[in-house]
C-alpha atoms as a PDB file:
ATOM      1  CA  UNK A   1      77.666   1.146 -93.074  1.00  0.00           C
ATOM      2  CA  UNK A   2      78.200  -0.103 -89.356  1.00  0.00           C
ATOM      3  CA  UNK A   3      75.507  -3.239 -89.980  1.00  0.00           C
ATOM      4  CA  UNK A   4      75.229  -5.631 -92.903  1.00  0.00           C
ATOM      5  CA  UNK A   5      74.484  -9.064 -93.579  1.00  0.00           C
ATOM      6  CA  UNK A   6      76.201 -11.160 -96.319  1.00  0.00           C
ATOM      7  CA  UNK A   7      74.210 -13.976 -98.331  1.00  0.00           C
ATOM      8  CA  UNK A   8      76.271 -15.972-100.191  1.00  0.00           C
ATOM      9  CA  UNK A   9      74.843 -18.530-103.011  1.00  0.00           C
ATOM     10  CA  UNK A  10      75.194 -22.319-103.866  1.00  0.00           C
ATOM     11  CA  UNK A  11      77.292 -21.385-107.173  1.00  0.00           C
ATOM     12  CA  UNK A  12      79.873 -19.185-105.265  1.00  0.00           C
ATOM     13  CA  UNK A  13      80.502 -22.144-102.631  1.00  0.00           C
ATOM     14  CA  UNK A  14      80.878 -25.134-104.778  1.00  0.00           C
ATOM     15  CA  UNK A  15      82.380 -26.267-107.670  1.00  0.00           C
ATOM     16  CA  UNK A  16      80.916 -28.295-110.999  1.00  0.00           C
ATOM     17  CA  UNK A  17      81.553 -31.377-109.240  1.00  0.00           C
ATOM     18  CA  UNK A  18      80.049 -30.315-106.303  1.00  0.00           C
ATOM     19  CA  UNK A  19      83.106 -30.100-104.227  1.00  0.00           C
ATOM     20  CA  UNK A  20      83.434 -26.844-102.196  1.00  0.00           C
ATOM     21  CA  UNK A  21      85.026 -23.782-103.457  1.00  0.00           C
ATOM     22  CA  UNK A  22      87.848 -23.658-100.974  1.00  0.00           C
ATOM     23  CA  UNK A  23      89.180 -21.136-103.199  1.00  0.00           C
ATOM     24  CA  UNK A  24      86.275 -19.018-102.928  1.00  0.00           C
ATOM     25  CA  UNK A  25      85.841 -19.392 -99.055  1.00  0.00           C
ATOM     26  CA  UNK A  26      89.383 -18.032 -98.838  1.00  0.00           C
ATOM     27  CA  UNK A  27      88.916 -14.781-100.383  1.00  0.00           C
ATOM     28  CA  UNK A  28      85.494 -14.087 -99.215  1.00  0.00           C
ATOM     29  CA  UNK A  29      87.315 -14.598 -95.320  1.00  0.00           C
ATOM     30  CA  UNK A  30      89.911 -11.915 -96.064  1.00  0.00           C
ATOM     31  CA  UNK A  31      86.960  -9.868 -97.197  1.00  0.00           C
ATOM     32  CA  UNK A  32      85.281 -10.263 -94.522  1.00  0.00           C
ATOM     33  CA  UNK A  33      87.970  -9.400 -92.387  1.00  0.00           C
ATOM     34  CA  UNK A  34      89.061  -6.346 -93.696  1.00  0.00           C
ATOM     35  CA  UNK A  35      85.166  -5.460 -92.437  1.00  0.00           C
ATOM     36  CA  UNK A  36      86.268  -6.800 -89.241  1.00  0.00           C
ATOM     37  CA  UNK A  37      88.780  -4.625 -88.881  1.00  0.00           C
ATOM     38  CA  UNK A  38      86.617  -1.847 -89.990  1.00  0.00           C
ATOM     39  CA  UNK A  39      84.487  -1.860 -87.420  1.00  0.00           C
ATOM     40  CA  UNK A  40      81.530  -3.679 -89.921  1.00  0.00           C
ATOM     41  CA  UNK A  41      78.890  -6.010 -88.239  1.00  0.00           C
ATOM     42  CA  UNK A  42      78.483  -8.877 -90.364  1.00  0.00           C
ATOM     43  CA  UNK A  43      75.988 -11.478 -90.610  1.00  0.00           C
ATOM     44  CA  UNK A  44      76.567 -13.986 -93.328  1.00  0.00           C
ATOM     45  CA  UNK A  45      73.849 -16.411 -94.447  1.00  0.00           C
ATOM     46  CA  UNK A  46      75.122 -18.961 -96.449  1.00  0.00           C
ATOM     47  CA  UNK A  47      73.706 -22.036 -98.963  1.00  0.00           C
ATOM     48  CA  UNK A  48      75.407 -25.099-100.249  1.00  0.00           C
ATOM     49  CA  UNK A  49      74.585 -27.619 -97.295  1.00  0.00           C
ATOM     50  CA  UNK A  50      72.390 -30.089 -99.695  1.00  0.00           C
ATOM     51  CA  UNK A  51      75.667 -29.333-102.404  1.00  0.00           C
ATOM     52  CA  UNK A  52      77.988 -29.908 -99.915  1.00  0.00           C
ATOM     53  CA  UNK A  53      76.770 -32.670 -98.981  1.00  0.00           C
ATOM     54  CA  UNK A  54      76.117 -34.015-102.240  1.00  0.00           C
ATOM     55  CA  UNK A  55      80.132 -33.555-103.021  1.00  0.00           C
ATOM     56  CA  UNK A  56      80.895 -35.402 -99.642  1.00  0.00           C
ATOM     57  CA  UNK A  57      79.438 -38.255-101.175  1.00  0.00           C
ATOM     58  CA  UNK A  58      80.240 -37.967-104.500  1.00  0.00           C
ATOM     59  CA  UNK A  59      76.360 -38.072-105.740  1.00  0.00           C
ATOM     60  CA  UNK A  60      75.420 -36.554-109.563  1.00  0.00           C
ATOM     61  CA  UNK A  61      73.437 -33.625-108.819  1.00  0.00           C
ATOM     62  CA  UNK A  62      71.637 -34.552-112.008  1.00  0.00           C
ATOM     63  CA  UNK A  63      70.092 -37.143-109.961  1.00  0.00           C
ATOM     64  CA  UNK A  64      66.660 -36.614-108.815  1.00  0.00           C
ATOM     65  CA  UNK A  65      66.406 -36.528-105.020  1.00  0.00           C
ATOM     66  CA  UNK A  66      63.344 -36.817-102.527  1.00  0.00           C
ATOM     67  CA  UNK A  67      63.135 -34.148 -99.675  1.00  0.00           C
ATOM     68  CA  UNK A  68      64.257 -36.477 -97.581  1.00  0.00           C
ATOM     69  CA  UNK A  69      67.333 -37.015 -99.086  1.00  0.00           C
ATOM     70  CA  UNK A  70      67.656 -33.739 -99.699  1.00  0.00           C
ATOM     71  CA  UNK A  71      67.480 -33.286 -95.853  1.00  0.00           C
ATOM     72  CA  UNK A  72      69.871 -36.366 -95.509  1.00  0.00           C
ATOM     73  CA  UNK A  73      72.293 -34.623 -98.110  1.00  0.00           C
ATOM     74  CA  UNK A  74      71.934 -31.357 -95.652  1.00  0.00           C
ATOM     75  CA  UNK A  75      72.877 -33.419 -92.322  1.00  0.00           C
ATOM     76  CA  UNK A  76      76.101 -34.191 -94.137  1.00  0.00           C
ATOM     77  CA  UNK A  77      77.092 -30.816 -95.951  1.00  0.00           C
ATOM     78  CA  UNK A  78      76.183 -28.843 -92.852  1.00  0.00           C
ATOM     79  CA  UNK A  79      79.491 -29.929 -90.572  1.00  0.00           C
ATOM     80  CA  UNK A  80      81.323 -29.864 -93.934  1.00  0.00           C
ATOM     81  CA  UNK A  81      80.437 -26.489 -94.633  1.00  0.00           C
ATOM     82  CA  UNK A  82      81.145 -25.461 -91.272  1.00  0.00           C
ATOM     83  CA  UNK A  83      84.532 -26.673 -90.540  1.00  0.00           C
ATOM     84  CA  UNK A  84      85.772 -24.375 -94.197  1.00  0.00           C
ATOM     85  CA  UNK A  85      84.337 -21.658 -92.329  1.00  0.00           C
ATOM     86  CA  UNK A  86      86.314 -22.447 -89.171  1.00  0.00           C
ATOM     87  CA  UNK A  87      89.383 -22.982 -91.206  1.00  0.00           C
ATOM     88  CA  UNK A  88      89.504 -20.272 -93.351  1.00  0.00           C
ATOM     89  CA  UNK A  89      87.520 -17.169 -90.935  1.00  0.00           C
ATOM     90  CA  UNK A  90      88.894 -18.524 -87.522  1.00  0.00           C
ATOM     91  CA  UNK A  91      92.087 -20.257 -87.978  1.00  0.00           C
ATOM     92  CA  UNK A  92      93.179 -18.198 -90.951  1.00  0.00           C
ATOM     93  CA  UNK A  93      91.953 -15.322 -90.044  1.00  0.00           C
ATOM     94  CA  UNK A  94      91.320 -14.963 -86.340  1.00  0.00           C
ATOM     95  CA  UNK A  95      87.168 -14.225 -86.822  1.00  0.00           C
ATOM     96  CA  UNK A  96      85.447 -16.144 -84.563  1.00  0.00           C
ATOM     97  CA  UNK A  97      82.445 -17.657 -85.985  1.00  0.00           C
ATOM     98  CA  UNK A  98      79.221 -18.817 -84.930  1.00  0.00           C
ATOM     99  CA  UNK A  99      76.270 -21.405 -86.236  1.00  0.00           C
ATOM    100  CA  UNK A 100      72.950 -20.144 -86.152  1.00  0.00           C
ATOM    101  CA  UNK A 101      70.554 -22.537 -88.048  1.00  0.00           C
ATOM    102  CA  UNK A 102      67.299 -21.258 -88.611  1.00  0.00           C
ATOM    103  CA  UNK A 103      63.433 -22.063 -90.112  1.00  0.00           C
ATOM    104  CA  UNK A 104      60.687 -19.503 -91.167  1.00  0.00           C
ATOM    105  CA  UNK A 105      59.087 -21.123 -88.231  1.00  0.00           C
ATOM    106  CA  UNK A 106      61.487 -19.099 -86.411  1.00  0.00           C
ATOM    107  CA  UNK A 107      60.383 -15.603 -87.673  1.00  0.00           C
ATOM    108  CA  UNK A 108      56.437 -16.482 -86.914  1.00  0.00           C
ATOM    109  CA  UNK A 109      56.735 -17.107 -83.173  1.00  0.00           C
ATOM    110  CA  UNK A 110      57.247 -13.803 -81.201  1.00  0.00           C
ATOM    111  CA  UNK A 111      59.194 -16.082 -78.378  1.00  0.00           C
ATOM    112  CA  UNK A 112      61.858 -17.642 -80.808  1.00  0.00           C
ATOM    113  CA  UNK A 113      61.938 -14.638 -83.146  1.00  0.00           C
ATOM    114  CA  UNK A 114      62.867 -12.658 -79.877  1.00  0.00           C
ATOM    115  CA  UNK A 115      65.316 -15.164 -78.353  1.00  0.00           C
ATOM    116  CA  UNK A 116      67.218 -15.247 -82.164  1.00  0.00           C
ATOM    117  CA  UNK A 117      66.907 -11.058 -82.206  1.00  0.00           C
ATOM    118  CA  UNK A 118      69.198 -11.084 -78.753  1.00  0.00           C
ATOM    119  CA  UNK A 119      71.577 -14.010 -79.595  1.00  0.00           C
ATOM    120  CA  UNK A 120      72.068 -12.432 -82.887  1.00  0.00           C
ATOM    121  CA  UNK A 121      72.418  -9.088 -81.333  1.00  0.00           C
ATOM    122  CA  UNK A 122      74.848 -10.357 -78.956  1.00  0.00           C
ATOM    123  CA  UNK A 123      77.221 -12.122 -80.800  1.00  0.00           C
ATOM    124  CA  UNK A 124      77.247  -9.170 -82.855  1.00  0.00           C
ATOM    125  CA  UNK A 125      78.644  -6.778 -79.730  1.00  0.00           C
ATOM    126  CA  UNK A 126      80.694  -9.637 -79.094  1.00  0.00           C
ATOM    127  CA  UNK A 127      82.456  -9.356 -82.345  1.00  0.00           C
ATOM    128  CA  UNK A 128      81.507 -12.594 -83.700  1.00  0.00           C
ATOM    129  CA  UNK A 129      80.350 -13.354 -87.355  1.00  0.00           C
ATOM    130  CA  UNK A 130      77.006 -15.573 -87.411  1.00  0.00           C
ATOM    131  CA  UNK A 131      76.903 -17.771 -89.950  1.00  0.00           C
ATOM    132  CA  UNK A 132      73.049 -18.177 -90.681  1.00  0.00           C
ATOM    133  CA  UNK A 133      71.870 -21.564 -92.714  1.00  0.00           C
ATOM    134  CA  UNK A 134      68.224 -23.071 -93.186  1.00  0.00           C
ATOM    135  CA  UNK A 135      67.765 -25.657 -90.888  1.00  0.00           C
ATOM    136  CA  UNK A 136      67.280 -28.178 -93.522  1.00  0.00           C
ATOM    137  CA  UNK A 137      66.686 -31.137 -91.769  1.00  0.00           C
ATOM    138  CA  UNK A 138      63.615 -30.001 -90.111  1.00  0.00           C
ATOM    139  CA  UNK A 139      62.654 -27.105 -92.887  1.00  0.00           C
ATOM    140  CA  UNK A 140      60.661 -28.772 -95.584  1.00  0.00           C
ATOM    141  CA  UNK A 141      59.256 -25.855 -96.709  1.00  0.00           C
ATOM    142  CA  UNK A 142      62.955 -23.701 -96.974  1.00  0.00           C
ATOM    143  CA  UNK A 143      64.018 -27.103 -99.028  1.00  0.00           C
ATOM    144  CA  UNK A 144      60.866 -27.150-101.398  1.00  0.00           C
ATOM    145  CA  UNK A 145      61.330 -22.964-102.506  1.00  0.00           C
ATOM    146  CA  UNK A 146      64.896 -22.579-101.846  1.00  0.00           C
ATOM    147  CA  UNK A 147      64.526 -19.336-100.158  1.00  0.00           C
ATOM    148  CA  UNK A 148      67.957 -18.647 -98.353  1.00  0.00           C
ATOM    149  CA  UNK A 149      67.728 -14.824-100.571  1.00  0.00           C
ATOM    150  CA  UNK A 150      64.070 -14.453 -98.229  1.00  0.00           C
ATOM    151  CA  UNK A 151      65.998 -16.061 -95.089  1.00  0.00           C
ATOM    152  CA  UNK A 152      68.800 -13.179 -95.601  1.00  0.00           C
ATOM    153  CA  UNK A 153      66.129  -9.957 -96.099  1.00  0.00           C
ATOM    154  CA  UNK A 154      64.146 -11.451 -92.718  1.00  0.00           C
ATOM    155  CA  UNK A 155      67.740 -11.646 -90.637  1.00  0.00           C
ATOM    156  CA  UNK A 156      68.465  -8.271 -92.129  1.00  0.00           C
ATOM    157  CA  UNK A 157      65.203  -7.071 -90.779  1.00  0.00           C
ATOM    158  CA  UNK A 158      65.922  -8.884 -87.560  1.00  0.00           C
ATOM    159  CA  UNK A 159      69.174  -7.020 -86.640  1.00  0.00           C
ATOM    160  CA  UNK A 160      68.648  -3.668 -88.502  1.00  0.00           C
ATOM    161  CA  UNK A 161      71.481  -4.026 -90.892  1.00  0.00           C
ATOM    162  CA  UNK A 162      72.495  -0.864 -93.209  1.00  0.00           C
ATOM    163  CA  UNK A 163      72.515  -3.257 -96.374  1.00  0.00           C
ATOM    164  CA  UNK A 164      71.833  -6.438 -97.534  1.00  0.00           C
ATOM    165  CA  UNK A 165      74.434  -7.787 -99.920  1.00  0.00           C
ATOM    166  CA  UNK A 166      73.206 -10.540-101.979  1.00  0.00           C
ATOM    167  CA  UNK A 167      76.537 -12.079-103.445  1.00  0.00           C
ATOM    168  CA  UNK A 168      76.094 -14.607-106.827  1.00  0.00           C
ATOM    169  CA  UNK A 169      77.915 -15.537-109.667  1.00  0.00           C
ATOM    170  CA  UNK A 170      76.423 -12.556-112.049  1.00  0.00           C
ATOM    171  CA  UNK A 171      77.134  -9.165-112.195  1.00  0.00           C
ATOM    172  CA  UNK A 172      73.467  -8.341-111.209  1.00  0.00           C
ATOM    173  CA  UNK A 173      69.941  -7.457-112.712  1.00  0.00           C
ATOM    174  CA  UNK A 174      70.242  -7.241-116.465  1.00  0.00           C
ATOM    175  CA  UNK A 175      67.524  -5.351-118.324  1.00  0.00           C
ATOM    176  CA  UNK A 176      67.439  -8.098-120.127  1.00  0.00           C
ATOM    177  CA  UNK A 177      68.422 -12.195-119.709  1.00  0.00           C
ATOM    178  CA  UNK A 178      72.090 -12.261-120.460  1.00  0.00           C
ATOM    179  CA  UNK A 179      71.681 -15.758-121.711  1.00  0.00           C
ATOM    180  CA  UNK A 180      69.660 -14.885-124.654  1.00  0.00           C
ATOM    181  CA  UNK A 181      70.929 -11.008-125.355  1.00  0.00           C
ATOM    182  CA  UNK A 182      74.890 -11.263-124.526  1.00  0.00           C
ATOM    183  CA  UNK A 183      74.733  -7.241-125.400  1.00  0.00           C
ATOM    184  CA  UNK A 184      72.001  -6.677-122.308  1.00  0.00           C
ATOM    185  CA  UNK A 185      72.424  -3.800-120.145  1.00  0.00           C
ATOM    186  CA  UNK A 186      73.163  -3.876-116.384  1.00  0.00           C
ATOM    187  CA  UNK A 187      70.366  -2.015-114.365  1.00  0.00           C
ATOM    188  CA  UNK A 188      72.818   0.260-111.745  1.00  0.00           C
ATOM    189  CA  UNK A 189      69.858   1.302-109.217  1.00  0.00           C
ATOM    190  CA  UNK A 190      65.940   0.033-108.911  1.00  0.00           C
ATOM    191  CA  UNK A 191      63.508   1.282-107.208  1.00  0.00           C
ATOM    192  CA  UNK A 192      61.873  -0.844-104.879  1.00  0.00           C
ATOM    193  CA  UNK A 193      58.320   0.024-105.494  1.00  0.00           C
ATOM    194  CA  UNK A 194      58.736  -0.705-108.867  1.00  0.00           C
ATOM    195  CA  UNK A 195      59.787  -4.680-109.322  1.00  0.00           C
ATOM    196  CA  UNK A 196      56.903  -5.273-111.015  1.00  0.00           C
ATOM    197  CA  UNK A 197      58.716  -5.772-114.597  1.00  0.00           C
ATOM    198  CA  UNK A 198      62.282  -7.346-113.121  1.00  0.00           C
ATOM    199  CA  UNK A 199      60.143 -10.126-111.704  1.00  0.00           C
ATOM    200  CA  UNK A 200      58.530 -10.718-115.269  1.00  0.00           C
ATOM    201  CA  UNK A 201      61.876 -11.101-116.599  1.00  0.00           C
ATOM    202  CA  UNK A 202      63.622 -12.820-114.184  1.00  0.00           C
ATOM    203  CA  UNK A 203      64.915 -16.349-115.299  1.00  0.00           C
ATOM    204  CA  UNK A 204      64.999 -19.613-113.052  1.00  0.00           C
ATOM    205  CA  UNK A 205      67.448 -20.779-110.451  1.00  0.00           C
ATOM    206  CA  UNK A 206      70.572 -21.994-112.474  1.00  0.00           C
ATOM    207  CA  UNK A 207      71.445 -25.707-112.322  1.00  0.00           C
ATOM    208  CA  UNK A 208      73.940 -25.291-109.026  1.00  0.00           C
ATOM    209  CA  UNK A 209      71.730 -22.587-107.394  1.00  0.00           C
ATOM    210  CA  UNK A 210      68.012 -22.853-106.175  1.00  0.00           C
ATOM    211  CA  UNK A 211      66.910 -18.890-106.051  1.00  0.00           C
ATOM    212  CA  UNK A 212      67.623 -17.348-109.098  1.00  0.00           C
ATOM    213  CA  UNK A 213      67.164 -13.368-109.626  1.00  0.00           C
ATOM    214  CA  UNK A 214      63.407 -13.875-108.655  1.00  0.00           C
ATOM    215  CA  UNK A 215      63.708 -14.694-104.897  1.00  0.00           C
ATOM    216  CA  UNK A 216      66.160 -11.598-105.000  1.00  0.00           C
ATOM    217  CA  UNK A 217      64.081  -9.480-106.087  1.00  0.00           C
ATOM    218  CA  UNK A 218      61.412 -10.913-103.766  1.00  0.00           C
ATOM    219  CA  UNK A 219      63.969 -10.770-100.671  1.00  0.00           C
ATOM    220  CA  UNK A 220      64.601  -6.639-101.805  1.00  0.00           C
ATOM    221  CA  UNK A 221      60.917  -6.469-101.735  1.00  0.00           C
ATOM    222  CA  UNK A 222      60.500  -7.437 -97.779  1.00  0.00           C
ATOM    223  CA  UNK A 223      63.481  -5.980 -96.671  1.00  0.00           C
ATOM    224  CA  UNK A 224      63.945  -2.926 -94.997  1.00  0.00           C
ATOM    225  CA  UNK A 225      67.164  -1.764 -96.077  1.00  0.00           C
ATOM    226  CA  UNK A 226      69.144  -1.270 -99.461  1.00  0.00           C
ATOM    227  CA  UNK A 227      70.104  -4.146-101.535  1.00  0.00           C
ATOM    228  CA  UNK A 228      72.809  -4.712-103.197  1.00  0.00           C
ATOM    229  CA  UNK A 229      72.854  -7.743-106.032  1.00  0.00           C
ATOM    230  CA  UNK A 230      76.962  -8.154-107.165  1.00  0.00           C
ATOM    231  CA  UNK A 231      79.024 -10.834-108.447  1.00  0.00           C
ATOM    232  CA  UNK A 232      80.672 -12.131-105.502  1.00  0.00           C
ATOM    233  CA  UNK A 233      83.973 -13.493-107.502  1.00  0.00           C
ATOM    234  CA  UNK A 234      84.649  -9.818-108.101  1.00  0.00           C
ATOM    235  CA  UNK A 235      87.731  -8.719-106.395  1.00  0.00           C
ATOM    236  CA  UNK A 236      87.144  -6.735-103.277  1.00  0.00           C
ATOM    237  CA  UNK A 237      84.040  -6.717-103.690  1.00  0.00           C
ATOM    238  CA  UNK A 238      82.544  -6.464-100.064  1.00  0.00           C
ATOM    239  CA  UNK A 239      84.809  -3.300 -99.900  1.00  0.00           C
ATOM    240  CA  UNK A 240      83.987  -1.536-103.023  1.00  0.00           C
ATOM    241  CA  UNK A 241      79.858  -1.759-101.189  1.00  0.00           C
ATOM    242  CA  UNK A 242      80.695  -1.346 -97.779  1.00  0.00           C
ATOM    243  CA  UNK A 243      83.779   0.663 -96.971  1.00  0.00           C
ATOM    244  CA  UNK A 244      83.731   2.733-100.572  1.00  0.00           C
ATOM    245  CA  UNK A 245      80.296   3.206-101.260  1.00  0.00           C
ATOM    246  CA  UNK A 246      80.546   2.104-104.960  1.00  0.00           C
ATOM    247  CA  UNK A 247      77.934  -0.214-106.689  1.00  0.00           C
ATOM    248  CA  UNK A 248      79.943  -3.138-108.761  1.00  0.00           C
ATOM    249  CA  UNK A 249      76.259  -4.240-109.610  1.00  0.00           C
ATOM    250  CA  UNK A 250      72.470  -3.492-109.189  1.00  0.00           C
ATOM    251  CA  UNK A 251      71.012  -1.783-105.913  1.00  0.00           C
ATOM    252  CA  UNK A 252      67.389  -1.748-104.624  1.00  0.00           C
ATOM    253  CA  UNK A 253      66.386   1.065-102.612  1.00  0.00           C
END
């Protein structure tokens, strides 16, 4: 793989408390870097602004929150989130970094869909890791359906990537919820024609997280390239995909 992008969910980045996972940021920098050194593009799009930014300010997430504060919460988490990434990819570990915030709004219009296809593009030949977030102060609609998963397939469309690596806090797609049958089966390889019966099954966004396994499976359905779906506190697990062509979960092709 000489191309992939890197999504990385709400329960990887943050804690119970909603703190970030500083922890977490570390290793997934060294990761990353070792596909620096590799020669691997990488695009990551990342979550956990609104969680961030709920931790900042020490708010219970069991709180119900308006979309507004929800965009509030985002304005704060945002620079949070951002200056981990600084510390622990560019100070750390000498990758330099870029913010690219973006809305579906973005995608629709051939002019700003073009201009983000030759940034993108050119931070890439620059050897420079984008680090792609919903603009969640302006996207109401991103906030509403939590679709960062769909936000990672479109940017993998948008740069040609080899793979899209969807990185959570499970091992992957389960023939059955893992919840109710602790004995359930990982699936190793789907086909992506037939998602028909995974999006039947698949359960609701967990309490820290706002996809879930459905808006996977819905990103592997508009993207263009392989999926992968893998438990992103595994170790080395960005290497075991990328650099060793193994599968430590579930791939869509």
């Amino acid at each position: 793989m000489n191309r992939v992008v890197i999504k990385i969910g709400t329960n990887l980045l943050t804690r119970a408390d909603g703190s970030l996972n500083l922890e977490f940021l570390e290793k997934i920098s060294s990761e990353v870097k070792r596909l620096h050194m590799n020669d691997v593009e990488t695009v990551i799009v990342t979550s956990g602004a609104v969680a961030a930014g709920r931790g900042e300010l020490k708010l219970n997430r069991a709180d119900p929150e308006t979309l507004h504060e929800k965009q509030a919460l985002a304005a704060v988490g945002q620079s949070n989130l951002m200056q981990k990434y600084y510390k622990y990819f560019s100070l750390e570990n000498k990758v330099v970094i870029a913010q690219v915030l973006l809305t579906p709004h973005d995608f629709e219009n051939l002019d700003t869909l073009q201009n983000t296809h030759n940034v993108l593009k050119l931070l890439l030949a620059k050897k420079v890791v984008p680090i792609v977030n919903e603009n969640d102060v302006t996207a109401t609609d991103e906030l509403k359906y939590m679709a960062n998963d769909r936000l990672a397939a479109r940017v993998a469309n948008l740069v040609g990537a080899d793979s899209l690596i969807l990185l959570t806090d499970v091992d992957g797609l389960f023939e059955e919820e893992p919840h109710k049958n602790p004995k359930a089966k990982i699936v190793k390889t789907v086909d992506k024609r037939n998602l028909k019966k995974y999006f039947e099954m698949a359960g609701a966004a967990s309490d820290g997280g706002h996809g879930g396994m459905r808006t996977k499976l819905e990103a592997a359905k508009i993207s263009e390239c392989e999926v992968f779906i893998a438990n992103g506190l595994g170790k080395n697990v960005l290497a075991k995909i990328v650099l060793k062509d193994e599968n430590p979960g579930t791939v869509l092709r």
